[in-house]
N, C-alpha and C. Protein backbone atom coordinates (compact mmCIF):
# COMPACT_ATOMS: atom_id res chain seq x y z
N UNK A 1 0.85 -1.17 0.00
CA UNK A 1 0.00 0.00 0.00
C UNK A 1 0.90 1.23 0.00
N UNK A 2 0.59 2.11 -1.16
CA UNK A 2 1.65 3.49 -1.12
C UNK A 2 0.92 4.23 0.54
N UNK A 3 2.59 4.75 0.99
CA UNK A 3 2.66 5.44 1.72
C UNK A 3 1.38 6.20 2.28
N UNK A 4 0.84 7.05 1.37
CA UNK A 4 -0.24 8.30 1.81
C UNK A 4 -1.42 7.65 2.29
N UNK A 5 -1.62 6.21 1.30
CA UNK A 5 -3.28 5.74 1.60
C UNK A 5 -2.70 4.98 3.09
N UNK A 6 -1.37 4.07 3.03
CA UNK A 6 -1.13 3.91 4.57
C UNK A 6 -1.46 5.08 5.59
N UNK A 7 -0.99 6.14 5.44
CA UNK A 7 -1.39 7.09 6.28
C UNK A 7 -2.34 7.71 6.47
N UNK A 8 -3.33 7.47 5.42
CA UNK A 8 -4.70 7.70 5.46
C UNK A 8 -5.35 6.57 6.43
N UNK A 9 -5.27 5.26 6.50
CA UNK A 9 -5.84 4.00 6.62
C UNK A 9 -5.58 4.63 8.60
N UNK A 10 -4.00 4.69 8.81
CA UNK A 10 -3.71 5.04 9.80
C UNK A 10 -4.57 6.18 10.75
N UNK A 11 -5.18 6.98 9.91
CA UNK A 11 -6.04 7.82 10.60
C UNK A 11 -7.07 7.45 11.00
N UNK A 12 -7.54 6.78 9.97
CA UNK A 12 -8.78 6.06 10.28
C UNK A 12 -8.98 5.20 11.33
N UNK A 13 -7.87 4.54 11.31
CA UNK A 13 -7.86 3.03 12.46
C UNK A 13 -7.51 3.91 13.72
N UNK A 14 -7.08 5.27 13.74
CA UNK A 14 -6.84 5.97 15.37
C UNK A 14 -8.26 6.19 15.48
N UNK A 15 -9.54 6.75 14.15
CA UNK A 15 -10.91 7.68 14.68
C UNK A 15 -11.38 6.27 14.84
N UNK A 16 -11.43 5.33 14.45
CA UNK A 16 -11.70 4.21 15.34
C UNK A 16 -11.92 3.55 16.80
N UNK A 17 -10.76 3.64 16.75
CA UNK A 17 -10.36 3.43 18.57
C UNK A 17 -10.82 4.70 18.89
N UNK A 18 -10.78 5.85 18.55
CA UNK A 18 -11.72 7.34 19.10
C UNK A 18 -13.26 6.65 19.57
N UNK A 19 -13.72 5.93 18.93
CA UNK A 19 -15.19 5.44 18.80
C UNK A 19 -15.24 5.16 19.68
N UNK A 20 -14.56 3.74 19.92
CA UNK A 20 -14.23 2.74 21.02
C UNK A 20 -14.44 3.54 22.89
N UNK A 21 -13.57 4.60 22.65
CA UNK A 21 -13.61 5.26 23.51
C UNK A 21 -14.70 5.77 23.93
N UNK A 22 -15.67 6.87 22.95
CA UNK A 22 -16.96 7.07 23.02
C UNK A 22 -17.66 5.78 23.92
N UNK A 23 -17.34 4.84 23.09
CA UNK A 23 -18.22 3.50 23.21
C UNK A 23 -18.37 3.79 24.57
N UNK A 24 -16.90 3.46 25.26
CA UNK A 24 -16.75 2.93 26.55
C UNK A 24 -17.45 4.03 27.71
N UNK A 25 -16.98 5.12 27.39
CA UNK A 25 -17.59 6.21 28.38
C UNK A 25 -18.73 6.08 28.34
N UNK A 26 -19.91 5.87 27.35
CA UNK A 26 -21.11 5.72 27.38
C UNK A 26 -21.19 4.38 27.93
N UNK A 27 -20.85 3.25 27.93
CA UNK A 27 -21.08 2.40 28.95
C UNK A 27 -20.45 2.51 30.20
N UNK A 28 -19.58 3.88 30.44
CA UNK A 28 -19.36 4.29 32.08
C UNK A 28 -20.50 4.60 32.41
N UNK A 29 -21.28 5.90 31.96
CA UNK A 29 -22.09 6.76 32.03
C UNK A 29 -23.55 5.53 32.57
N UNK A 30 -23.72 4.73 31.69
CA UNK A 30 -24.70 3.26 32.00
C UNK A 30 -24.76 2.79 33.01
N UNK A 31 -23.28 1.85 33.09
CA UNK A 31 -22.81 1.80 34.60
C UNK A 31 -22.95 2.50 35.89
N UNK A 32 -22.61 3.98 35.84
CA UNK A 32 -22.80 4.73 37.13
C UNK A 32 -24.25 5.34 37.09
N UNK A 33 -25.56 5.33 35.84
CA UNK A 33 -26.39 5.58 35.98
C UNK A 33 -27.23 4.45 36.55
N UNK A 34 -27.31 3.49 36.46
CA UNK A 34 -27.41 1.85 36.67
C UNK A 34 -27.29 1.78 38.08
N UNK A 35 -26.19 2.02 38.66
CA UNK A 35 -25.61 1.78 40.40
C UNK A 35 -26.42 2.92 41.03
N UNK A 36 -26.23 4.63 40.64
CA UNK A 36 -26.93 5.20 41.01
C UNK A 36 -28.22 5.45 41.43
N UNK A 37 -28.89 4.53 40.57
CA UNK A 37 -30.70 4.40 40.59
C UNK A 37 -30.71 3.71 41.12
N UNK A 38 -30.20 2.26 41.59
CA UNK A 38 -30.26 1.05 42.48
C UNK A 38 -30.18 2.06 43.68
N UNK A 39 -28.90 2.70 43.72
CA UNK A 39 -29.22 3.24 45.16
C UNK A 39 -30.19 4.26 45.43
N UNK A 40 -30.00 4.74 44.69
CA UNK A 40 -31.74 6.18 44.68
C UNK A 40 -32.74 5.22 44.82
N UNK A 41 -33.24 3.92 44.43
CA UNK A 41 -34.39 3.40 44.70
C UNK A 41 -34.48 3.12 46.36
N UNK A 42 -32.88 1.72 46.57
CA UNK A 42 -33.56 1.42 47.74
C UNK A 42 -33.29 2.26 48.94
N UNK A 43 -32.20 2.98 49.06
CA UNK A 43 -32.39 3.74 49.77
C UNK A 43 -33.42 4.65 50.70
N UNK A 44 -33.48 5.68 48.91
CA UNK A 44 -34.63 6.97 49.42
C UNK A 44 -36.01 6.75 48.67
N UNK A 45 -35.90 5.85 48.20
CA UNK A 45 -37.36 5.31 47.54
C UNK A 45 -37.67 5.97 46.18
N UNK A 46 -36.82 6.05 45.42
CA UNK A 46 -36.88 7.63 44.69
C UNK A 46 -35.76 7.14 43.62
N UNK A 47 -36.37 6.69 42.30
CA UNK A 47 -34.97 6.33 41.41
C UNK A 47 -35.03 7.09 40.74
N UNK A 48 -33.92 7.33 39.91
CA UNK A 48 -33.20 8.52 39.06
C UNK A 48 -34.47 8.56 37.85
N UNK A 49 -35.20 9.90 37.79
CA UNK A 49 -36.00 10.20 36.37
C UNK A 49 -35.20 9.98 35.02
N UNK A 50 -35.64 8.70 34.72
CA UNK A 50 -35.01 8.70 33.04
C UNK A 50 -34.18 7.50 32.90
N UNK A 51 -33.70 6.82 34.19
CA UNK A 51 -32.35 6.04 33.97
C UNK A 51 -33.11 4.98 33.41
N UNK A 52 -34.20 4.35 32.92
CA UNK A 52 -34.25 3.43 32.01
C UNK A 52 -33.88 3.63 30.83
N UNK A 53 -34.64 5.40 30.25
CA UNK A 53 -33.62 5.32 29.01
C UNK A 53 -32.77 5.96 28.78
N UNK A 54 -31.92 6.66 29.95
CA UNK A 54 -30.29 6.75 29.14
C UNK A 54 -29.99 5.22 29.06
N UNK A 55 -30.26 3.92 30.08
CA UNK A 55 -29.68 3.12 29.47
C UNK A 55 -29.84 2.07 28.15
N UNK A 56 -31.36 2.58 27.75
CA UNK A 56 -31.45 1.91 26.82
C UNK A 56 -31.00 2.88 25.26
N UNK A 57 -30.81 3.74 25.52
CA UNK A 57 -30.55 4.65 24.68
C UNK A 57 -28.48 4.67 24.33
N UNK A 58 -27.99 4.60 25.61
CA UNK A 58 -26.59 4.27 25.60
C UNK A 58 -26.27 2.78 25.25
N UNK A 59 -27.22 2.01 25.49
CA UNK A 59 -26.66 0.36 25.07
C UNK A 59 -26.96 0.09 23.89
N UNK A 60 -28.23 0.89 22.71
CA UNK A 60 -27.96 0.45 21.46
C UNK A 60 -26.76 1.45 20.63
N UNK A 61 -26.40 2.44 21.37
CA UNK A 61 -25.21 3.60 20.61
C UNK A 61 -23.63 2.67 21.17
N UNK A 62 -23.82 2.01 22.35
CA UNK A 62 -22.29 1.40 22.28
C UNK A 62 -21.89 0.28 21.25
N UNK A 63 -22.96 -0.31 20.91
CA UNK A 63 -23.00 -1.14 20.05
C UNK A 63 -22.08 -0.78 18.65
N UNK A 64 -22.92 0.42 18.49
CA UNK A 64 -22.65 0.92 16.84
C UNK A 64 -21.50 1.79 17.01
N UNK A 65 -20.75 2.34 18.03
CA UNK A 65 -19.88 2.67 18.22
C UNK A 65 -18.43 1.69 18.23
N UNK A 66 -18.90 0.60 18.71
CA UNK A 66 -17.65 -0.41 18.99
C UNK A 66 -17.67 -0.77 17.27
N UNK A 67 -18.37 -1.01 16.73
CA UNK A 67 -18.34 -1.78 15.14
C UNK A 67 -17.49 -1.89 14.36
N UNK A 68 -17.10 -0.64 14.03
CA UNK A 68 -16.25 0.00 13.15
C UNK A 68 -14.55 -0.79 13.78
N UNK A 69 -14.12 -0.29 15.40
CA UNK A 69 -13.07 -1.27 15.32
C UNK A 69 -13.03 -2.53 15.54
N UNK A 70 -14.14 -3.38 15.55
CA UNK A 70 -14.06 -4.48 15.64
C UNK A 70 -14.10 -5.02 13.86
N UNK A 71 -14.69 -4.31 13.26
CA UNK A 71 -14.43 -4.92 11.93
C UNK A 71 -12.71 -5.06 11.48
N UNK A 72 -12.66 -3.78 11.88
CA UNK A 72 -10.97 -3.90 11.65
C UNK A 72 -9.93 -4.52 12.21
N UNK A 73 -10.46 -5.27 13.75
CA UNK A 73 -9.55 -5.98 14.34
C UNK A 73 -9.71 -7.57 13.80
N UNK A 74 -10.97 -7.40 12.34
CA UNK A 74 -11.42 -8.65 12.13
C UNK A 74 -11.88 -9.60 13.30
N UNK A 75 -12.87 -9.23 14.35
CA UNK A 75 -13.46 -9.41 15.40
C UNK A 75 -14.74 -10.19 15.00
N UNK A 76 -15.07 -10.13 13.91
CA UNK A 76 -16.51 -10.55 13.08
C UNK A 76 -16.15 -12.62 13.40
N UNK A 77 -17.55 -13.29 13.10
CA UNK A 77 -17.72 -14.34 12.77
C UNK A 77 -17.09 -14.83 11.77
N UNK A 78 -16.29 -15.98 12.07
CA UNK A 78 -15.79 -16.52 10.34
C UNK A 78 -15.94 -17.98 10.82
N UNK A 79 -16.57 -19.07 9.56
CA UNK A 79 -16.63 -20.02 9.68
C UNK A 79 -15.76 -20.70 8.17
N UNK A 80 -14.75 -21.36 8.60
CA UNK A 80 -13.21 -21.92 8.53
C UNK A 80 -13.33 -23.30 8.10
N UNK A 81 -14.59 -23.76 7.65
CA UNK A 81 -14.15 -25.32 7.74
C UNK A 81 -13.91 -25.34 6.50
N UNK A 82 -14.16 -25.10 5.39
CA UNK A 82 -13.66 -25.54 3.88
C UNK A 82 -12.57 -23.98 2.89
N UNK A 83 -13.04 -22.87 4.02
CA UNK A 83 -11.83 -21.66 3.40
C UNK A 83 -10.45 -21.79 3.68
N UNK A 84 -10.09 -22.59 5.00
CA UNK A 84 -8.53 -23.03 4.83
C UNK A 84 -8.01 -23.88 3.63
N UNK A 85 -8.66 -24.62 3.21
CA UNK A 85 -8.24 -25.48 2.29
C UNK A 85 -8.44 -24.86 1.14
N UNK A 86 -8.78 -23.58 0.54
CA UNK A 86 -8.47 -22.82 -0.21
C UNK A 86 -7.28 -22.33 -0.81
N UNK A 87 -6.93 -22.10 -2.02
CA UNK A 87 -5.63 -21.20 -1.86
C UNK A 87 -5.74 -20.03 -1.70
N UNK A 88 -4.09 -19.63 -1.73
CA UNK A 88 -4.30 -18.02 -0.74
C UNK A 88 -4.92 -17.19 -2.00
N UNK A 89 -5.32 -16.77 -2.95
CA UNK A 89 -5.43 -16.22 -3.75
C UNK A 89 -6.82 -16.44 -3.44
N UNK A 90 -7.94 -17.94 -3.38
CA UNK A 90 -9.08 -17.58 -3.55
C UNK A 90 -9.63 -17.31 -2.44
N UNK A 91 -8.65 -17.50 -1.26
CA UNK A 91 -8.97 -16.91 -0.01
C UNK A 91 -9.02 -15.34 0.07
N UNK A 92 -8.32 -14.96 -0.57
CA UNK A 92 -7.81 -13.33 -0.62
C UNK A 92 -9.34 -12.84 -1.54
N UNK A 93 -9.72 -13.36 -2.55
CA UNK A 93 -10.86 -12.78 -3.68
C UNK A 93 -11.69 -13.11 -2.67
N UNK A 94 -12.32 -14.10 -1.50
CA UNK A 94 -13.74 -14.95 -1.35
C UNK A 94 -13.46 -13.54 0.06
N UNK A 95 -12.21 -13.53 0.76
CA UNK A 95 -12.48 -12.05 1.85
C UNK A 95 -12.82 -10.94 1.19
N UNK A 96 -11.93 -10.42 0.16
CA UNK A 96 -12.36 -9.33 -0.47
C UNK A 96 -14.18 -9.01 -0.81
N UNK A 97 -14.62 -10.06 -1.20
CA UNK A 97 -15.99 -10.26 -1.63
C UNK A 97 -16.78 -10.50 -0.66
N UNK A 98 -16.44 -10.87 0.20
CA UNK A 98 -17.66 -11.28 1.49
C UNK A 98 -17.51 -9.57 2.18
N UNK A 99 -16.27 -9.12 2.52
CA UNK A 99 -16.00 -7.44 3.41
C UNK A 99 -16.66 -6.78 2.86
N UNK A 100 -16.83 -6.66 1.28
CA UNK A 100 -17.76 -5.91 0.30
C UNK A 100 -18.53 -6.08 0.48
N UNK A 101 -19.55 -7.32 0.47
CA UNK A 101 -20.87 -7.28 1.23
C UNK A 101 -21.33 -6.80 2.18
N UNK A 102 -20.65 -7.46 3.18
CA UNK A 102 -20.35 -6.56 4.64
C UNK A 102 -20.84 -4.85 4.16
N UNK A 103 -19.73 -4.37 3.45
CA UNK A 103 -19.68 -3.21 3.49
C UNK A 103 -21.41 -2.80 2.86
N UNK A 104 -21.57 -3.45 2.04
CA UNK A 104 -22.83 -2.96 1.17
C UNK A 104 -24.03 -3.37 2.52
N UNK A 105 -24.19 -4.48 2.50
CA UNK A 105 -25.22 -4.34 3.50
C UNK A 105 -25.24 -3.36 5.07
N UNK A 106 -24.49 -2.98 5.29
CA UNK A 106 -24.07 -2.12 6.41
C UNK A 106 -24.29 -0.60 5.70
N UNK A 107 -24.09 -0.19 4.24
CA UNK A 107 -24.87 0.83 3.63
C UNK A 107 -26.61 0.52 3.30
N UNK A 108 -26.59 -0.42 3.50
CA UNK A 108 -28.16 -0.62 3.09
C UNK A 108 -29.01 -0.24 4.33
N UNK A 109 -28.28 -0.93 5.21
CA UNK A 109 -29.40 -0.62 6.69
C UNK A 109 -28.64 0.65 7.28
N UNK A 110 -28.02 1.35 6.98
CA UNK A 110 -27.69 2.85 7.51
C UNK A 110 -28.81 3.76 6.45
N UNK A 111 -29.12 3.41 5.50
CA UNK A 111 -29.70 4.26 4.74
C UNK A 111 -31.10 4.05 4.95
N UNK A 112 -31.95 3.03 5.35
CA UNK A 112 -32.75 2.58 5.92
C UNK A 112 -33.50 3.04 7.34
N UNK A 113 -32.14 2.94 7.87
CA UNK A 113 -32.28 3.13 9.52
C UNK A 113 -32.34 5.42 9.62
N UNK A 114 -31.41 5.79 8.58
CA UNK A 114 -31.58 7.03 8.29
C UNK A 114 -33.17 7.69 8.02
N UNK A 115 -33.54 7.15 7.16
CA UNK A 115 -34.99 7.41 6.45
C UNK A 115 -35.81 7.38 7.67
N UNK A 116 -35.86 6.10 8.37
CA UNK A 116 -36.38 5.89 9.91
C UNK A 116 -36.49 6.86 10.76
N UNK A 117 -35.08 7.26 10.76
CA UNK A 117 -34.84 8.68 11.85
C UNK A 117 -35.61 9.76 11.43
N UNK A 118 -35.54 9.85 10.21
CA UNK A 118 -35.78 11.12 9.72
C UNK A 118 -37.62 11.22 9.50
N UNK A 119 -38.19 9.93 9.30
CA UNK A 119 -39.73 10.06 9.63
C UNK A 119 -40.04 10.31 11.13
N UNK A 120 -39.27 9.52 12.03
CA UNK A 120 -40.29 9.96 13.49
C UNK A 120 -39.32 10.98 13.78
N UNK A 121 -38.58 11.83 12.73
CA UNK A 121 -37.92 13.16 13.88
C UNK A 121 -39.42 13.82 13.01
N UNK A 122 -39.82 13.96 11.95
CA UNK A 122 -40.81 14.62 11.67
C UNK A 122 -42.30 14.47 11.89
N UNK A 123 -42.53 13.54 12.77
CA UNK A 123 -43.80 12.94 13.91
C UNK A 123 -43.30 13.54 15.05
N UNK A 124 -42.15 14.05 15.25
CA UNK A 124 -41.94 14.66 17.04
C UNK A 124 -41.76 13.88 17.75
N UNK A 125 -41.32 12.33 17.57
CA UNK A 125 -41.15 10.98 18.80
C UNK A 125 -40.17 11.67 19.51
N UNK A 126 -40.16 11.35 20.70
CA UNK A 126 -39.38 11.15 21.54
C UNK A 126 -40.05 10.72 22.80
N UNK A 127 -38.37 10.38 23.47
CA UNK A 127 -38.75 9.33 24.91
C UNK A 127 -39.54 10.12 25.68
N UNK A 128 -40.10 9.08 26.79
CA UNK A 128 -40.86 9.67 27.23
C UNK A 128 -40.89 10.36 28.57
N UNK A 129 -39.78 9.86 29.09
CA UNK A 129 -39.01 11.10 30.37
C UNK A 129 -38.18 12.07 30.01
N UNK A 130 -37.34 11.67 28.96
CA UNK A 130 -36.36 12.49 28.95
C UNK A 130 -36.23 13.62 27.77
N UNK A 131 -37.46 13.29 26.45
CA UNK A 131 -37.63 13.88 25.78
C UNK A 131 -36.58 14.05 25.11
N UNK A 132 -35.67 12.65 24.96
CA UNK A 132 -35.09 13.45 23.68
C UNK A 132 -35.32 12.76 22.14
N UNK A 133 -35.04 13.10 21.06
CA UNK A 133 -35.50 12.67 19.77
C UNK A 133 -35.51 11.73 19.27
N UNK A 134 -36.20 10.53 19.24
CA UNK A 134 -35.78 9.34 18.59
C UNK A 134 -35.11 9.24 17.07
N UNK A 135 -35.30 9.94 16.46
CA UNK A 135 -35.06 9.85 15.51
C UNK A 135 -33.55 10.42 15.31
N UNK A 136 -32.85 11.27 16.40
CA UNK A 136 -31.47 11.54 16.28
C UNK A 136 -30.86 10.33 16.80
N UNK A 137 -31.47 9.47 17.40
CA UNK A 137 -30.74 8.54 17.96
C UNK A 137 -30.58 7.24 16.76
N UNK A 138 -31.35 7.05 15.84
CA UNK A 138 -31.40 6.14 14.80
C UNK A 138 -30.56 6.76 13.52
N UNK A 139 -30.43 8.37 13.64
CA UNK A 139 -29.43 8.82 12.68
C UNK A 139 -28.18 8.68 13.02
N UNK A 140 -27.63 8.28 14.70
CA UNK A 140 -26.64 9.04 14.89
C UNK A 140 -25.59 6.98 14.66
N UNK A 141 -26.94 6.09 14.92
CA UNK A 141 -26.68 4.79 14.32
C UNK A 141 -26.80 4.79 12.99
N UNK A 142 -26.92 5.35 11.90
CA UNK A 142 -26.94 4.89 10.84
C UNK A 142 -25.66 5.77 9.95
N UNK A 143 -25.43 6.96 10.68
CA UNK A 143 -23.95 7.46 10.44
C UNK A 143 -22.38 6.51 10.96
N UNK A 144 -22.89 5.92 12.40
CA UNK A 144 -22.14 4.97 12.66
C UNK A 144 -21.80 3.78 11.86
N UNK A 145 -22.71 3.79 11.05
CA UNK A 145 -22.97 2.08 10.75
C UNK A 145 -22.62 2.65 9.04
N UNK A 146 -22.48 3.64 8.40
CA UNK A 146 -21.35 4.29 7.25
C UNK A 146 -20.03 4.52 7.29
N UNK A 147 -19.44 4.24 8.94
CA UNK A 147 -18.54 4.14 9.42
C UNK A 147 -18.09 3.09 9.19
N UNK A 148 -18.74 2.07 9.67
CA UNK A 148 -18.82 0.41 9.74
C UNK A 148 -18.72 0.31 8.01
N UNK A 149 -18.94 0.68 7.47
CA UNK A 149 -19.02 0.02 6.05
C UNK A 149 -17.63 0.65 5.74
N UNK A 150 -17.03 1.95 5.73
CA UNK A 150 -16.04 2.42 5.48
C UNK A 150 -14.49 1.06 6.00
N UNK A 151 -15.32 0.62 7.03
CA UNK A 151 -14.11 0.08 8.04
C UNK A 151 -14.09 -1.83 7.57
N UNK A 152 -15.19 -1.97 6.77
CA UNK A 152 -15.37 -3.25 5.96
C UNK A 152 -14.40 -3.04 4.63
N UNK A 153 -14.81 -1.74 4.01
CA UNK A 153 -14.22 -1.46 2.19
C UNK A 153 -12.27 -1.42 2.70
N UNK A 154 -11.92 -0.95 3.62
CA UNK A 154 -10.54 -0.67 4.13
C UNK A 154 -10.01 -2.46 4.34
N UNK A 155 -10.93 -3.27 4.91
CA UNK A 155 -10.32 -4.28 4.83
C UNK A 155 -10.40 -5.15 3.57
N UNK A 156 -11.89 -5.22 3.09
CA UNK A 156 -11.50 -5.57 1.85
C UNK A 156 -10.14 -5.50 0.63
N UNK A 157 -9.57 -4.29 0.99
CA UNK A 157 -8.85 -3.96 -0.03
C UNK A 157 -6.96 -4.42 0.99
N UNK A 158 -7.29 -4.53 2.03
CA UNK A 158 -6.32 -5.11 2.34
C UNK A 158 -6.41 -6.85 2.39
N UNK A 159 -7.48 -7.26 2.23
CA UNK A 159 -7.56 -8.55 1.62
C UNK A 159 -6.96 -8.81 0.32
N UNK A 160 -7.01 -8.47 -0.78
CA UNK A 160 -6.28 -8.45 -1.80
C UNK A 160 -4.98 -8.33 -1.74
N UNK A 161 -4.61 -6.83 -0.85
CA UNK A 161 -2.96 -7.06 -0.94
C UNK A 161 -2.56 -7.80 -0.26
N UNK A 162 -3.05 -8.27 0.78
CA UNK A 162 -2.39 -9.52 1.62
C UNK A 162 -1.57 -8.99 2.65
N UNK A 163 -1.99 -7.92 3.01
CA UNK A 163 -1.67 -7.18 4.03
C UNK A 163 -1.65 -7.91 5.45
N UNK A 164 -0.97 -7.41 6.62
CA UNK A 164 -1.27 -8.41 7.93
C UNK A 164 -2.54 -7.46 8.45
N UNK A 165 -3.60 -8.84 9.07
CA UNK A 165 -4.75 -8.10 9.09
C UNK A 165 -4.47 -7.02 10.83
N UNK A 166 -5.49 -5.80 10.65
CA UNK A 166 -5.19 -5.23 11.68
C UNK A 166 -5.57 -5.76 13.40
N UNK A 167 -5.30 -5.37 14.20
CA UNK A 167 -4.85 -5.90 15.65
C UNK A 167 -4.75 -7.41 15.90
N UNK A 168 -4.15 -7.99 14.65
CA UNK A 168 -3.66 -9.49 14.85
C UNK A 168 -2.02 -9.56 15.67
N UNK A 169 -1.59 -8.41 14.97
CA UNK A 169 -0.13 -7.73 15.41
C UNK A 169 0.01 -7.55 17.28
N UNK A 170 -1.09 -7.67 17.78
CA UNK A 170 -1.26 -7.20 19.30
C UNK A 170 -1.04 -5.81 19.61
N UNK A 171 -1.36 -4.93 18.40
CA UNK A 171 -1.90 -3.36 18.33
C UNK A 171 -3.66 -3.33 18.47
N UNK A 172 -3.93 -3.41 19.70
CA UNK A 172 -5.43 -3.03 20.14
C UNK A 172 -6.06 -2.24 20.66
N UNK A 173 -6.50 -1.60 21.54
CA UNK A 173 -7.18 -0.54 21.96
C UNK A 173 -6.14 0.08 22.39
């Protein structure tokens, strides 16, 4: 891979692990909203207004946040029983072609899941304690998940060159 697109690829795989990070703080934020309301309940009888859905609202965004580097750490499902016995060449075309899918279907349901957002932001949904928009929350997954496809097409194309795949090296979070 020339130099620049390496250093391009390189940026990418840092706003990655950026994600990751997101990810994780929002499952801090879960966590200490989670412990907090346990104790606001039994305590003072009195649990935190809303903490059902920041957490249901933070547990489908960590999801789509982690994606992107797990595609790239090649973290995904692979079933191995007749692709080892492949050669490396049609192993290299059958990854290239399956990541592309990957990638395409991961544009299909971002564009999907977009349209989604964008009808109940124009019905006015939102939750129902906390009032905030459902429909930013299904955009802000379907921008993620254009991420995710970006982070499928990057490996694809290092499938072909036969590149070492990324955090196999024990470069991970």
């Amino acid at each position: 891979m020339p130099r620049a697109q390496s250093a391009f690829v390189g940026i990418l795989d840092r706003g990655f692990t950026l994600l990751v990070w997101i990810g994780a703080a929002l499952a801090a934020v879960m966590m200490f909203t989670t412990f907090a309301n346990v104790i606001m309940r039994y305590l003072f009888r009195h649990p935190i207004p809303g903490s059902f859905e920041i957490t249901e609202i933070t547990m489908g965004l960590i999801v789509f946040f982690a994606l992107p580097k797990m595609i790239r750490m090649r973290g995904n499902i692979r079933v191995t029983i007749l692709f080892d016995r492949f050669a490396p060449a049609v192993r290299a075309y059958a990854t290239f072609a399956t990541e592309l899918l990957g990638a395409a279907i991961s544009m299909l349901i971002a564009w999907r899941m977009w349209l989604y957002g964008e009808r109940i932001l124009t019905y006015g949904e939102v939750t129902m304690e906390l009032r905030v928009p459902k429909g930013l929350i299904a955009q802000s997954m379907a921008a993620l998940l254009v991420v995710a496809a970006l982070a499928f097409v990057i490996c694809a194309f290092e499938a072909l060159k036969n590149e070492p795949e990324s955090g196999v090296d024990g470069v991970g979070l």
